[in-house]
N, C-alpha and C. Protein backbone atom coordinates (compact mmCIF):
# COMPACT_ATOMS: atom_id res chain seq x y z
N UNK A 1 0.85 -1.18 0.00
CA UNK A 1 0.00 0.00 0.00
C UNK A 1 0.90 1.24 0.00
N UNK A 2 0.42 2.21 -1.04
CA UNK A 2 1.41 3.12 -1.28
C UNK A 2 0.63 4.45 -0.39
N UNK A 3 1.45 5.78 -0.13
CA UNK A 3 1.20 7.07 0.17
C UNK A 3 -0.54 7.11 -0.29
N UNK A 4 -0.82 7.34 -1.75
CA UNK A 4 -1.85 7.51 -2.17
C UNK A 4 -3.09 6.58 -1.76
N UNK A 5 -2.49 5.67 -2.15
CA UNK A 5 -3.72 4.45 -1.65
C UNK A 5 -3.85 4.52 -0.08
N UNK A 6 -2.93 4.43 0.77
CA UNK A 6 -3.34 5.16 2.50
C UNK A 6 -4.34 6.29 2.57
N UNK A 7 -3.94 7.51 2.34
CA UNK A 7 -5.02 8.75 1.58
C UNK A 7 -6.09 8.56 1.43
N UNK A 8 -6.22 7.39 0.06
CA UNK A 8 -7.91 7.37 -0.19
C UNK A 8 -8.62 6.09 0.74
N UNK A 9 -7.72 5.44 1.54
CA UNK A 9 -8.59 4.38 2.29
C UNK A 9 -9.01 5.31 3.81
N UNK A 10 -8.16 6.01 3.95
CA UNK A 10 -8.70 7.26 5.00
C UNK A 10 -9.58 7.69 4.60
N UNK A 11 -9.65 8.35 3.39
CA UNK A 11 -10.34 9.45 3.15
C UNK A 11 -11.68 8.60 2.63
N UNK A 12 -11.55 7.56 2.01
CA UNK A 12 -13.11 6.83 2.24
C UNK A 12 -13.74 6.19 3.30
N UNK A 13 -12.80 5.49 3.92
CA UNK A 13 -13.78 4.86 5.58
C UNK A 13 -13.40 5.85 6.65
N UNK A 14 -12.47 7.03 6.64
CA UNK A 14 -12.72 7.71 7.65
C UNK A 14 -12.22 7.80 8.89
N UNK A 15 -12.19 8.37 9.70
CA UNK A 15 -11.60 8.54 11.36
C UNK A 15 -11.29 6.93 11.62
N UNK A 16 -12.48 5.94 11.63
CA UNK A 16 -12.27 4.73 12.08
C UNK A 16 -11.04 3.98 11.29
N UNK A 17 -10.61 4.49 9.77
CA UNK A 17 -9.52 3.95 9.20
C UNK A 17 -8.33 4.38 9.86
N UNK A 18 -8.04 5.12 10.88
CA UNK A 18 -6.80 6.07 10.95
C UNK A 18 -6.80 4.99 12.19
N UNK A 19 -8.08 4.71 12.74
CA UNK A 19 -7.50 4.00 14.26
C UNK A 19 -7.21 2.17 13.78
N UNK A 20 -7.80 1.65 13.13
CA UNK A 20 -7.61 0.04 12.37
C UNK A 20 -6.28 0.23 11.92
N UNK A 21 -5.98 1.10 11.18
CA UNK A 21 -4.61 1.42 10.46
C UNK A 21 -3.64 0.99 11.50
N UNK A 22 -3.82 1.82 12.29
CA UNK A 22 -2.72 1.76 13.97
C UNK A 22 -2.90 0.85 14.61
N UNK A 23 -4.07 0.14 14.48
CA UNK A 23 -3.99 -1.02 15.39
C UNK A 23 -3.82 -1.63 15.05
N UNK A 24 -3.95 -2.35 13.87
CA UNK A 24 -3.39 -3.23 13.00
C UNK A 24 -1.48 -3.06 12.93
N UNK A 25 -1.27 -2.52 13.06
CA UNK A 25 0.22 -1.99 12.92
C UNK A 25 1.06 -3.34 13.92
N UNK A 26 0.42 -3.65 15.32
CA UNK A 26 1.01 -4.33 16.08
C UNK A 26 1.46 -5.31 14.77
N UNK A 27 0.27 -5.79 13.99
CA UNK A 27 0.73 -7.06 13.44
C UNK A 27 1.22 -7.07 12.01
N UNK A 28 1.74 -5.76 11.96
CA UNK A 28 2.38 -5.73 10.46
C UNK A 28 2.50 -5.08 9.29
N UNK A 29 1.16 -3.53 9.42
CA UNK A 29 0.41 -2.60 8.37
C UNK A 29 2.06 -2.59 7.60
N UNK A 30 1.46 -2.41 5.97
CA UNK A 30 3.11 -2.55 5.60
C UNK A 30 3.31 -0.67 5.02
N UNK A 31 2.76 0.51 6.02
CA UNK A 31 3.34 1.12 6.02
C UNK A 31 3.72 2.07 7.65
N UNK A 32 4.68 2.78 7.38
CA UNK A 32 4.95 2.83 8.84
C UNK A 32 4.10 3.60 9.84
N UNK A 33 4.33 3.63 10.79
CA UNK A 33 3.07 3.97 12.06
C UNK A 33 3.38 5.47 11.79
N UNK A 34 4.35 6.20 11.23
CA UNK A 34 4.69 7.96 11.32
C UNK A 34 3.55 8.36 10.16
N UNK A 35 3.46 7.44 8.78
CA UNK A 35 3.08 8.08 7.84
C UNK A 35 1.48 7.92 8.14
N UNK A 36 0.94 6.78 8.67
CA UNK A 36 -0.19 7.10 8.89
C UNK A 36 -0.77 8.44 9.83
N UNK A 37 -0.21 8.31 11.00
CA UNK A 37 -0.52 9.20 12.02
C UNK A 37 -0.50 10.58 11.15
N UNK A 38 0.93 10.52 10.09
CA UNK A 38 1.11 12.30 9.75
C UNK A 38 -0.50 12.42 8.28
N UNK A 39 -0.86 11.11 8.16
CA UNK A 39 -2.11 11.23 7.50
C UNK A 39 -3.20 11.54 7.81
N UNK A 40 -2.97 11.97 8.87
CA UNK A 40 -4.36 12.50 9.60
C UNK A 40 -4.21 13.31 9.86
N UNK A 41 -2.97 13.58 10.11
CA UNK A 41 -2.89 15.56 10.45
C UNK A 41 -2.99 16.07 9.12
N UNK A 42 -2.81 15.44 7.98
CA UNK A 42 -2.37 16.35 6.56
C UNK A 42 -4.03 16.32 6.24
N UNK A 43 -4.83 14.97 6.58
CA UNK A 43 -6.12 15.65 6.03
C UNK A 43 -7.11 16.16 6.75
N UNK A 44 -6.37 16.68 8.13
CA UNK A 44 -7.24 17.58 8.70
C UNK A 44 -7.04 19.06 8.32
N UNK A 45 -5.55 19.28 7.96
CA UNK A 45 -5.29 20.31 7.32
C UNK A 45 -5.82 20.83 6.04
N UNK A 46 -6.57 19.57 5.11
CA UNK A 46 -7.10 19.75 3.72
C UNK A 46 -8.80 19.77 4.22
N UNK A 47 -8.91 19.85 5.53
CA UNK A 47 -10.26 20.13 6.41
C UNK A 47 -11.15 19.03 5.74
N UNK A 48 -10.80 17.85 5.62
CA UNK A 48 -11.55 16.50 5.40
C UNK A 48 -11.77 15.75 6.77
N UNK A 49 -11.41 15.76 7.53
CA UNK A 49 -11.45 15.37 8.78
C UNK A 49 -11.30 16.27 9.79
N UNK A 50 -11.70 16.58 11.08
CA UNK A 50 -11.64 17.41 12.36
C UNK A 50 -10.39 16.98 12.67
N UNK A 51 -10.33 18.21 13.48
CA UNK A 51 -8.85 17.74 13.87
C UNK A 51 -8.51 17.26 15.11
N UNK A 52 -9.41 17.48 16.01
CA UNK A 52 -9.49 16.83 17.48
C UNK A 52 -10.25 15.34 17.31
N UNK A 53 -11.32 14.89 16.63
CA UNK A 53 -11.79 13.48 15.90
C UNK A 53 -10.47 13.07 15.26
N UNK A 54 -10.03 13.39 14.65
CA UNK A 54 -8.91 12.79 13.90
C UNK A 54 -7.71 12.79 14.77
N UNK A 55 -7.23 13.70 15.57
CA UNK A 55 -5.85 13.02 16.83
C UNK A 55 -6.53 12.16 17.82
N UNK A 56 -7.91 12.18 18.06
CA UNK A 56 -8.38 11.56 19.21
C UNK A 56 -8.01 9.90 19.03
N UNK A 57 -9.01 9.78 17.40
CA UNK A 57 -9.05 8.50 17.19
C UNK A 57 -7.43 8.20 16.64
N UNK A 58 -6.93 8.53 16.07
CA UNK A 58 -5.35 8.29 15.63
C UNK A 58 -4.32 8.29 17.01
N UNK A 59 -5.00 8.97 18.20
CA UNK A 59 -3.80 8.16 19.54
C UNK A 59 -4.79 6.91 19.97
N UNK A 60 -6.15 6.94 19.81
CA UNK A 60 -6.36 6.01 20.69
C UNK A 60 -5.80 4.02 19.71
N UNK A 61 -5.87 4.45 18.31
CA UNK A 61 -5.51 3.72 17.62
C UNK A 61 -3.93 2.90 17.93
N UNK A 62 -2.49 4.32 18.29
CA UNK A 62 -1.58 3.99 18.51
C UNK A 62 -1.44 3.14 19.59
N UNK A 63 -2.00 4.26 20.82
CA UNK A 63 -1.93 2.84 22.37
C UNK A 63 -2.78 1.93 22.31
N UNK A 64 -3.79 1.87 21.56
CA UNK A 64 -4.54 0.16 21.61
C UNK A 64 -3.70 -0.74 20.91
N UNK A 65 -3.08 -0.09 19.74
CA UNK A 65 -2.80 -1.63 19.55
C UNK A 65 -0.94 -1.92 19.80
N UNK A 66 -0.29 -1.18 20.74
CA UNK A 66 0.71 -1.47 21.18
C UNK A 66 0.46 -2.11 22.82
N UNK A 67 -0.93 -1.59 23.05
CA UNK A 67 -1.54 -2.26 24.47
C UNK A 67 -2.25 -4.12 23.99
N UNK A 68 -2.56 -4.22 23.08
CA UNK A 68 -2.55 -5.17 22.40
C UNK A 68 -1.85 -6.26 21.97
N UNK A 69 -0.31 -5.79 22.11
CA UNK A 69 1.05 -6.28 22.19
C UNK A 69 1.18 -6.88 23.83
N UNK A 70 1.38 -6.02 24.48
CA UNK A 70 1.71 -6.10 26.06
C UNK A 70 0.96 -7.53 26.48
N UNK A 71 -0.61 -6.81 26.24
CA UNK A 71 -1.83 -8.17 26.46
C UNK A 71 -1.29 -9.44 26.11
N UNK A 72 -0.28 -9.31 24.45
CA UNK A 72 -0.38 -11.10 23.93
C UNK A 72 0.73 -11.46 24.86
N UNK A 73 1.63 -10.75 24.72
CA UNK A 73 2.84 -11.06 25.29
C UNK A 73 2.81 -11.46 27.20
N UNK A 74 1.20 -10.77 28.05
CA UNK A 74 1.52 -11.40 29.15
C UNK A 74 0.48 -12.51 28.92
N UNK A 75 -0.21 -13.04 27.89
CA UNK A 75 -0.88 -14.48 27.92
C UNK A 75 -0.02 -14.96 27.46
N UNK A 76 0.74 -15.08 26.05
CA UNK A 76 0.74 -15.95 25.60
C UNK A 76 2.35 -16.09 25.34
N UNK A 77 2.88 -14.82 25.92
CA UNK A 77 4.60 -15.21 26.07
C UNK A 77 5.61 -15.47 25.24
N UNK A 78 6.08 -16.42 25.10
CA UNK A 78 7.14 -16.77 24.42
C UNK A 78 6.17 -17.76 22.90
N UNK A 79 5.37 -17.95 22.89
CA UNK A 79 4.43 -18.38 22.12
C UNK A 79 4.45 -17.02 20.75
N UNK A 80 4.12 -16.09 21.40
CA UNK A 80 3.81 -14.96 20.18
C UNK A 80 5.24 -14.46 19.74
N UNK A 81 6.32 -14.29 20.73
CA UNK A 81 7.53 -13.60 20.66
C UNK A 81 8.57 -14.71 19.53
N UNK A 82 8.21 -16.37 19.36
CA UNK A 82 8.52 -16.65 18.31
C UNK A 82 8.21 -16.51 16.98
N UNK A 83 7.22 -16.20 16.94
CA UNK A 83 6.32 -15.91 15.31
C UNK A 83 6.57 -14.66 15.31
N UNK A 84 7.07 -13.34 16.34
CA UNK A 84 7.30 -12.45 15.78
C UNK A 84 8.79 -12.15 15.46
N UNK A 85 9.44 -13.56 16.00
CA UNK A 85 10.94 -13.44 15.25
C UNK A 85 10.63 -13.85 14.30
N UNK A 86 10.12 -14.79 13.99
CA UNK A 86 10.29 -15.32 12.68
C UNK A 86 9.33 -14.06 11.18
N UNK A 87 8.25 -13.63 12.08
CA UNK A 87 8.29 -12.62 11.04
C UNK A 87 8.76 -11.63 10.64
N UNK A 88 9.49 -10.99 11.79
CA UNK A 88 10.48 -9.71 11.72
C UNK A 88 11.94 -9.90 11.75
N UNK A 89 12.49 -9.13 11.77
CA UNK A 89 13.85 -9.58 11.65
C UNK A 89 14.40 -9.68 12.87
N UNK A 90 15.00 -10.81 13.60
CA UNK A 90 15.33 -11.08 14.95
C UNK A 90 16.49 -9.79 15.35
N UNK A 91 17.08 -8.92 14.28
CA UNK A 91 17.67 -7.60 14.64
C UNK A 91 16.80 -6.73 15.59
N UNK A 92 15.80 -6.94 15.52
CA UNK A 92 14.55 -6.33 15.88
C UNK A 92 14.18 -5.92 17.59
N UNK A 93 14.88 -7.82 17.87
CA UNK A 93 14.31 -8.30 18.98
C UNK A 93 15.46 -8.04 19.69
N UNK A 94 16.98 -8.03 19.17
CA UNK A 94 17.92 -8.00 20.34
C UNK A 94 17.84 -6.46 20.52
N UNK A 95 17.77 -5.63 19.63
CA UNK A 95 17.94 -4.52 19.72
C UNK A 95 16.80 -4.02 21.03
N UNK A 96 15.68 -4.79 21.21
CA UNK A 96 14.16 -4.36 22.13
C UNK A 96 15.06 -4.73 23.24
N UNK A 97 15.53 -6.12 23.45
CA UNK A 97 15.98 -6.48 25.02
C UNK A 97 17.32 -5.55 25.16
N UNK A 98 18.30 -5.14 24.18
CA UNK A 98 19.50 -3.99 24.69
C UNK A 98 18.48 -3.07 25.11
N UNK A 99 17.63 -2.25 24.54
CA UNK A 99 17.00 -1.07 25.18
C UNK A 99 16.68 -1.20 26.65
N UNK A 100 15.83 -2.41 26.34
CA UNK A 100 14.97 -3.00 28.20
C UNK A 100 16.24 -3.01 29.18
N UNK A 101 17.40 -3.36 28.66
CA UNK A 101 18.54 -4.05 29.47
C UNK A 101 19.05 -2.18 29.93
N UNK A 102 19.04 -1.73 29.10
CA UNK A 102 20.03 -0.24 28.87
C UNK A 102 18.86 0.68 29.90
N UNK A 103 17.73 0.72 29.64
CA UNK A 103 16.73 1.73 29.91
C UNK A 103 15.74 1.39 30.95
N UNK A 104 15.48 -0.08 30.92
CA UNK A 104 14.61 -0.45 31.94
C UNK A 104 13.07 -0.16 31.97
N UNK A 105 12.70 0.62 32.26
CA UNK A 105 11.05 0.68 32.40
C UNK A 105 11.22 1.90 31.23
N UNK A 106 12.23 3.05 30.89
CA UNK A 106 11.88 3.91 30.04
C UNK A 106 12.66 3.32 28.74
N UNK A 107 12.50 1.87 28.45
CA UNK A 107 12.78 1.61 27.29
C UNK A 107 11.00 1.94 26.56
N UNK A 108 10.06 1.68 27.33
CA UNK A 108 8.76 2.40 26.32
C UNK A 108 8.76 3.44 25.76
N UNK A 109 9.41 4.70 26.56
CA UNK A 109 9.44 5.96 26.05
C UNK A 109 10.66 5.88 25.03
N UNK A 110 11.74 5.69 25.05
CA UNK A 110 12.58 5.84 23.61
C UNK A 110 12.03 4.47 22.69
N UNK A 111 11.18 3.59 22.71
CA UNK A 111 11.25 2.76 21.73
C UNK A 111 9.56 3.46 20.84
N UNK A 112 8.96 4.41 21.30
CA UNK A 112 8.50 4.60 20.27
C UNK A 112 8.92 5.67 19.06
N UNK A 113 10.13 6.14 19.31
CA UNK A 113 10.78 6.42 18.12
C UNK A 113 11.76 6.11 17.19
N UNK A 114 11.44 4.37 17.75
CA UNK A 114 12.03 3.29 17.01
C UNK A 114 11.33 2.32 16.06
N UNK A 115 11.11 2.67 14.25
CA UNK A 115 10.32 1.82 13.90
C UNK A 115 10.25 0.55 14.19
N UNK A 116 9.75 -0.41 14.23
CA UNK A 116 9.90 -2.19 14.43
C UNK A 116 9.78 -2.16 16.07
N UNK A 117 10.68 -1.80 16.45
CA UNK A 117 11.42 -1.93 18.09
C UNK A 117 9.52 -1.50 18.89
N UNK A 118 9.22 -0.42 18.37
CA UNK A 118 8.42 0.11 18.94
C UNK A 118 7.04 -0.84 19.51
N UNK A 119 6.69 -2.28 18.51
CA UNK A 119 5.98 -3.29 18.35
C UNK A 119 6.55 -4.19 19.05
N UNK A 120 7.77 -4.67 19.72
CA UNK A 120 8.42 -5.41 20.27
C UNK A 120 8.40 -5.27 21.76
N UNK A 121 8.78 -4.31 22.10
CA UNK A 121 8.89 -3.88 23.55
C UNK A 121 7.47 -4.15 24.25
N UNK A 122 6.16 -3.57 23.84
CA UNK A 122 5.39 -4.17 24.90
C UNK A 122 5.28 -5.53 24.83
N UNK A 123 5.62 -6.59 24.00
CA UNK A 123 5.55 -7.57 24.31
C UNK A 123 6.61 -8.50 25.50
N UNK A 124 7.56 -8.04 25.31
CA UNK A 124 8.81 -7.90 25.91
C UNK A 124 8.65 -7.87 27.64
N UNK A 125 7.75 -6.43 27.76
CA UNK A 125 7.31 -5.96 28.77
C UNK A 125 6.26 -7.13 29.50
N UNK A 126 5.30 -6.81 28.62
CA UNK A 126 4.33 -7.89 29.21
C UNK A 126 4.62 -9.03 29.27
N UNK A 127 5.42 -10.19 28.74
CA UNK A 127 5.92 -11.44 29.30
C UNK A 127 7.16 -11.71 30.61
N UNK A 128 7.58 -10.05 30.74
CA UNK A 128 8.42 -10.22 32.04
C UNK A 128 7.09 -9.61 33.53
N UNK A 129 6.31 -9.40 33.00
CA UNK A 129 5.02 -9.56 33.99
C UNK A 129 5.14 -8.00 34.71
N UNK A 130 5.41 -6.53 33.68
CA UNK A 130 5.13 -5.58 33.88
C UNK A 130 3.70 -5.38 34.40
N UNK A 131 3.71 -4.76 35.36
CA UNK A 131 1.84 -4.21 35.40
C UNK A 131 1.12 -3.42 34.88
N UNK A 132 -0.26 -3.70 34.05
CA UNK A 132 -0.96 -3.01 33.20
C UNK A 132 -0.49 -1.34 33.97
N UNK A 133 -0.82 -0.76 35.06
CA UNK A 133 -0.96 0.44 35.37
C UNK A 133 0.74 1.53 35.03
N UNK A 134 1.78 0.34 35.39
CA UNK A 134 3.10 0.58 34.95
C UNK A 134 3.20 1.04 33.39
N UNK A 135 2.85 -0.40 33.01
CA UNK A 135 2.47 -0.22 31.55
C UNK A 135 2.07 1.07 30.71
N UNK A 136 0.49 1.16 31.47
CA UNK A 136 0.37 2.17 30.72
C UNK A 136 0.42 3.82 31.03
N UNK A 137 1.01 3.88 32.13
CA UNK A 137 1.74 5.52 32.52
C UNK A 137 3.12 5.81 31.81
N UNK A 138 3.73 4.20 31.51
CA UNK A 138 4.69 5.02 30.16
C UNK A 138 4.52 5.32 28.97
N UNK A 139 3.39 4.47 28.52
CA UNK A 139 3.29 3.84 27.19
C UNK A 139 2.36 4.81 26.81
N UNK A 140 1.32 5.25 27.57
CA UNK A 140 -0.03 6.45 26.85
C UNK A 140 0.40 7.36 27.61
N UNK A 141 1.24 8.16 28.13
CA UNK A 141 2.01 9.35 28.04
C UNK A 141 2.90 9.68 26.86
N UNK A 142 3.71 8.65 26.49
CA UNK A 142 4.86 9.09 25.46
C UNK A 142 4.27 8.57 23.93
N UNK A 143 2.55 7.91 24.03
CA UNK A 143 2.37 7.56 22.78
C UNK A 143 1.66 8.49 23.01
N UNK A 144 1.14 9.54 23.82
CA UNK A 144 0.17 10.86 23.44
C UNK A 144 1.15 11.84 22.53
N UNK A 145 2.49 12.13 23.38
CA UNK A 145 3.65 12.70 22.62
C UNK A 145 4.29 12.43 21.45
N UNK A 146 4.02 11.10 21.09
CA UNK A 146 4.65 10.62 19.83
C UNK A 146 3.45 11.22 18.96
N UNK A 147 1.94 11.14 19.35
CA UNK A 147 1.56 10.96 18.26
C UNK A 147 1.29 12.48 17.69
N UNK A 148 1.02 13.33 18.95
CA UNK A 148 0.94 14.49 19.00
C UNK A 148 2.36 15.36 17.82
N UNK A 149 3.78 14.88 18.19
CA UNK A 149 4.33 15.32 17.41
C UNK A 149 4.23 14.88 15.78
N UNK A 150 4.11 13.90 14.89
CA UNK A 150 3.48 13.31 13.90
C UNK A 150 2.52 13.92 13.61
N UNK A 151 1.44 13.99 14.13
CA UNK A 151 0.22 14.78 13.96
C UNK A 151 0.50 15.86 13.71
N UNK A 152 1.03 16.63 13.87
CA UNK A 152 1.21 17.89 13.69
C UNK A 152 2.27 18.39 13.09
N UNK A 153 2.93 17.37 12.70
CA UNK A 153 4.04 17.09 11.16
C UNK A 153 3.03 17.31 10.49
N UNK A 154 2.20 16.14 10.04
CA UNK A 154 0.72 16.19 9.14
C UNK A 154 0.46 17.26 9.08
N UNK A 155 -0.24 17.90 10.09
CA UNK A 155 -1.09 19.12 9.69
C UNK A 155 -0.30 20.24 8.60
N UNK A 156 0.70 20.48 9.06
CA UNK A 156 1.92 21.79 8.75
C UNK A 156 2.47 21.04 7.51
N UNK A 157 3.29 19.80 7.14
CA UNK A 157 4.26 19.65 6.63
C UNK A 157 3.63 18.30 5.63
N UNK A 158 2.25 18.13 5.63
CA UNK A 158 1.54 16.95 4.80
C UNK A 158 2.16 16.42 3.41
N UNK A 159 2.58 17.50 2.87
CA UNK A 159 2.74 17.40 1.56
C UNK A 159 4.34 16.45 1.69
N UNK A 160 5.30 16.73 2.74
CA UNK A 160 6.54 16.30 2.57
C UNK A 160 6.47 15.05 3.64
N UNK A 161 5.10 14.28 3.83
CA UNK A 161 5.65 12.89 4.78
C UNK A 161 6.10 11.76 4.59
N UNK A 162 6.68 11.57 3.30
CA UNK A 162 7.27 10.63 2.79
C UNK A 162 8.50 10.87 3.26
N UNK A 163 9.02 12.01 2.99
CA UNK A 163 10.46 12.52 3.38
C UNK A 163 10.56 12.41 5.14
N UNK A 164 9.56 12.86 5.57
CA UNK A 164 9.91 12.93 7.05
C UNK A 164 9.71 11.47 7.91
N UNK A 165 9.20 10.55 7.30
CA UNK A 165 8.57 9.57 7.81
C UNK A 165 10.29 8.32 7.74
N UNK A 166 10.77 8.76 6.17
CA UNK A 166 12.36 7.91 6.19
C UNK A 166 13.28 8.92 7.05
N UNK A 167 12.75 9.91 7.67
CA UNK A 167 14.19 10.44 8.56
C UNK A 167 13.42 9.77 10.05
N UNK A 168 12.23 9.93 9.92
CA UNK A 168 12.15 9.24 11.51
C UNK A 168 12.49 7.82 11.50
N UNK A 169 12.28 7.16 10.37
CA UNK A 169 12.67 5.85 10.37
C UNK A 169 14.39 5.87 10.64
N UNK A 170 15.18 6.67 10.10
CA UNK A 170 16.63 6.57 10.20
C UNK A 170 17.24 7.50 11.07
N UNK A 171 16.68 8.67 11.40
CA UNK A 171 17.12 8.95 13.36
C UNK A 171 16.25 8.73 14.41
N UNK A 172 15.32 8.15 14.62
CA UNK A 172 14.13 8.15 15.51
C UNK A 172 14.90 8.18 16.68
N UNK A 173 15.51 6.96 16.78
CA UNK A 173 16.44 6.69 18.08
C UNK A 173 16.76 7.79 18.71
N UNK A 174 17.72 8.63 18.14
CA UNK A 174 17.99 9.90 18.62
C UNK A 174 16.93 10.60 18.92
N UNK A 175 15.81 11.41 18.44
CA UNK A 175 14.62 12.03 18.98
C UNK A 175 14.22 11.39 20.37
N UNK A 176 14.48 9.74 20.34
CA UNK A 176 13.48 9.14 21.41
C UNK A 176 14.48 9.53 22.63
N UNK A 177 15.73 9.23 22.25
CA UNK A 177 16.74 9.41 23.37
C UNK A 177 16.54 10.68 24.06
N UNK A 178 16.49 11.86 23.39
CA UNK A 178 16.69 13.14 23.40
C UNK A 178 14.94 13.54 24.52
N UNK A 179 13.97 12.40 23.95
CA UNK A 179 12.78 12.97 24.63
C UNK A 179 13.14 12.35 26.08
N UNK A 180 13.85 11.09 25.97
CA UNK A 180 13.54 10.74 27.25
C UNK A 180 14.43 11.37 28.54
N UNK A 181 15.53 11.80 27.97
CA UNK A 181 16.20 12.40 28.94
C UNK A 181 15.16 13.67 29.91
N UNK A 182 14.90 14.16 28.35
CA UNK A 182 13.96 15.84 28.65
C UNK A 182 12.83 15.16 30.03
N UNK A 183 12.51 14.01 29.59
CA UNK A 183 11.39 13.69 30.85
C UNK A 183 12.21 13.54 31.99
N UNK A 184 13.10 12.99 31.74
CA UNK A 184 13.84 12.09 32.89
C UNK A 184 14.53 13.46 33.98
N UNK A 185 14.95 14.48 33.70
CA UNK A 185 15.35 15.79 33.58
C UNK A 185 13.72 16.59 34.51
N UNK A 186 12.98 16.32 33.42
CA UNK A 186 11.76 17.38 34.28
C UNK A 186 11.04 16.80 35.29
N UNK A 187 11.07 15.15 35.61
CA UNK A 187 10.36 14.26 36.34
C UNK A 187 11.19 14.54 37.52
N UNK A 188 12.30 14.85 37.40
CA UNK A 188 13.31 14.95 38.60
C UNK A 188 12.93 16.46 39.36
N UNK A 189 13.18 17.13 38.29
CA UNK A 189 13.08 18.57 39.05
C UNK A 189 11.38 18.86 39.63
N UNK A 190 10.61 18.01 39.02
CA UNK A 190 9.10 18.16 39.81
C UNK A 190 9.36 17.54 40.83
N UNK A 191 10.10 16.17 40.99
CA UNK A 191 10.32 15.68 42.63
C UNK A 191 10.67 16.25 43.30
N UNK A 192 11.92 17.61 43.07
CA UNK A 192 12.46 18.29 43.91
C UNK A 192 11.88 19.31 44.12
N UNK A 193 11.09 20.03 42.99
CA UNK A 193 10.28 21.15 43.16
C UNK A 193 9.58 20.30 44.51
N UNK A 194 8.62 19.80 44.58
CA UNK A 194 7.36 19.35 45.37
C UNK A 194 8.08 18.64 47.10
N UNK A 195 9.68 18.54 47.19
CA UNK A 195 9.91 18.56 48.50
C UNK A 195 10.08 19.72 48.88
């Protein structure tokens, strides 16, 4: 499925395509999770879609179906985490456990500006028996931020998301790194502010 053909399957089924799009993603959409998301900001900008309907349903799309991940991964474990080596590239998977190993609980927040990686980690998470509430105070905080920034690539910069979608694919890492410090940085100084 190309740029165009994404476009008109939005632009014919609508808000509910932007969230299937993303949720479907856990298991494979064969285009990446940036270009959709920035597809909803670009056709809210061409005022075909609202723009609060269209980020609403386009985050709730992102954290369902990376919460969807977490879910298989604490039923079904090492069961799903083989079929998703074997369908992805097991580069995929060492690179998810260096992050977990390197970052620990804020491997959620830098792995969603990691294409592939980003689908890996809650599973990762959820078979080492993270808790849903853990889970999701990293995961729908920094996927509100992920999507929020994307989105609003779309809106402003629609016309060029092909271009921006292969630079997030080839520095994401860096952005994610760079966000998580910024949290890691302001989470601190609110602890100290508040003693």
């Amino acid at each position: 499925m190309g740029l165009q053909d994404l476009l008109s399957f939005i632009e014919q089924y609508g808000y509910f395509a932007l969230f299937f799009s993303l949720w479907l993603g856990i298991v494979g959409m064969p285009l990446p999770d940036e270009m959709i998301v920035m597809s909803g900001g670009f056709l809210s900008s061409l005022e075909k879609m609202s723009v609060i309907k269209a980020f609403i349903l386009t985050y709730l799309g992102v954290v369902s179906g990376l919460s969807l991940g977490y879910i298989l991964g604490k039923v079904f474990g090492h069961k799903i985490l083989d079929k998703l080596v074997k369908k992805k590239n097991a580069k995929h998977l060492l690179k998810s456990k260096e992050l977990i190993d390197r970052f620990g609980h804020f491997a959620l927040v830098v792995s969603y500006f990691i294409p592939f990686v980003r689908h890996i980690i809650p599973y990762l998470v959820g078979m080492n028996n993270m808790s849903f509430k853990k889970y999701a105070m990293y995961s729908y905080t920094t996927g509100f931020v992920w999507t929020l920034i994307y989105f609003t690539l779309g809106l402003f910069f629609g016309k060029h998301m092909e271009y921006i979608s292969a630079l997030a694919t080839r520095y994401g890492i860096y952005f994610g790194v760079f966000v998580a410090i910024i949290g890691c940085f302001y989470y601190f100084y609110i602890r100290k502010f508040k003693k």
